[in-house]
Protein backbone atom coordinates (compact mmCIF):
# COMPACT_ATOMS: atom_id res chain seq x y z
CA UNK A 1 -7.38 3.93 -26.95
CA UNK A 2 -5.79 2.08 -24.12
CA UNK A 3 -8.30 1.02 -20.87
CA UNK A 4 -7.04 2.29 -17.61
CA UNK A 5 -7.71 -0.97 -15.14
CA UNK A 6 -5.92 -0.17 -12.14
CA UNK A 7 -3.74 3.00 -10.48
CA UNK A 8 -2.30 2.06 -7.28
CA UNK A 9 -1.01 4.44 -5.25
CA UNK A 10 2.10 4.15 -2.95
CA UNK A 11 1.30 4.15 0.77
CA UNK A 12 4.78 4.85 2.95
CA UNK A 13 5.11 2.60 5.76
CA UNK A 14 7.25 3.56 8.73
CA UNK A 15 7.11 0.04 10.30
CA UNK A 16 6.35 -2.15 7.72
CA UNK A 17 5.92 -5.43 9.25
CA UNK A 18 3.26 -3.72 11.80
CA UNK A 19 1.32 -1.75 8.73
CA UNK A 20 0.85 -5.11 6.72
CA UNK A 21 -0.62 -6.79 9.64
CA UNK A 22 -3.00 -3.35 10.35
CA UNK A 23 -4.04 -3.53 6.82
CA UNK A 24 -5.00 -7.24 6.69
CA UNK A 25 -6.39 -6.51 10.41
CA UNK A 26 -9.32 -4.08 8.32
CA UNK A 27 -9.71 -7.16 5.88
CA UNK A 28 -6.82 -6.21 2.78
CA UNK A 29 -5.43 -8.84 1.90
CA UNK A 30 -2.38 -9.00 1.23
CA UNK A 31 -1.91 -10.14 -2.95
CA UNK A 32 1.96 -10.05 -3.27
CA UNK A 33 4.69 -8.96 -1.29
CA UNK A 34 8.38 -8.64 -2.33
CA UNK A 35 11.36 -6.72 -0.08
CA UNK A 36 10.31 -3.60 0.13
CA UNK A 37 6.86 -3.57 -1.04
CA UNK A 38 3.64 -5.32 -0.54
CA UNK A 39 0.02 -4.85 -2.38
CA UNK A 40 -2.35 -5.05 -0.55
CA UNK A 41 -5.91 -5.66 -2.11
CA UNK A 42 -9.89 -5.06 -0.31
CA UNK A 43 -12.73 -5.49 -2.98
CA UNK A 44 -11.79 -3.59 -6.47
CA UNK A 45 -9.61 -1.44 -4.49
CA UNK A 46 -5.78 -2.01 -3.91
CA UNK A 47 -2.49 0.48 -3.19
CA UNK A 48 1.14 -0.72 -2.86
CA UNK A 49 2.79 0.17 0.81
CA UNK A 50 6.38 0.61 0.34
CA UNK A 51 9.30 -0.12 3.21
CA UNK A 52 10.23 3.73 2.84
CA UNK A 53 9.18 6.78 5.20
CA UNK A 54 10.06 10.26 4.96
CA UNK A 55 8.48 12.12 7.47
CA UNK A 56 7.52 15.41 4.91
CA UNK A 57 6.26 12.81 2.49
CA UNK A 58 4.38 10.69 4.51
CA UNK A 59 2.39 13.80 6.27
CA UNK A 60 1.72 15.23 2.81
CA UNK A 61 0.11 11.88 1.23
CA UNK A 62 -3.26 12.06 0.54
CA UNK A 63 -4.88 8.80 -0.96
């Protein structure tokens, strides 16, 4: 049987620029960042923000 190490959940950004720097404000920090995506990593703990909002989505998301 397979070990689960890791599920990172996907975080919606509205302004992304101004979420990574609120997220490494708290202390993430941020562990790799392409286009449209960045992970963003505090302790054993780490989630993916994404460069995409929808407004239904992002009320609903629950991390």
């Amino acid at each position: 049987m397979e070990q689960v190490l890791a599920l990172r959940p996907f975080v919606p950004a509205q302004d992304f620029a101004l979420s990574k720097r609120f997220y490494q404000a708290l202390g993430f920090e941020l562990t790799l960042e392409h286009e449209q995506v960045a992970i963003l990593k505090l302790g054993s703990f780490s989630f993916i923000l994404q460069d995409f909002y929808v407004k239904e989505f992002a009320e609903n998301c629950m991390v």
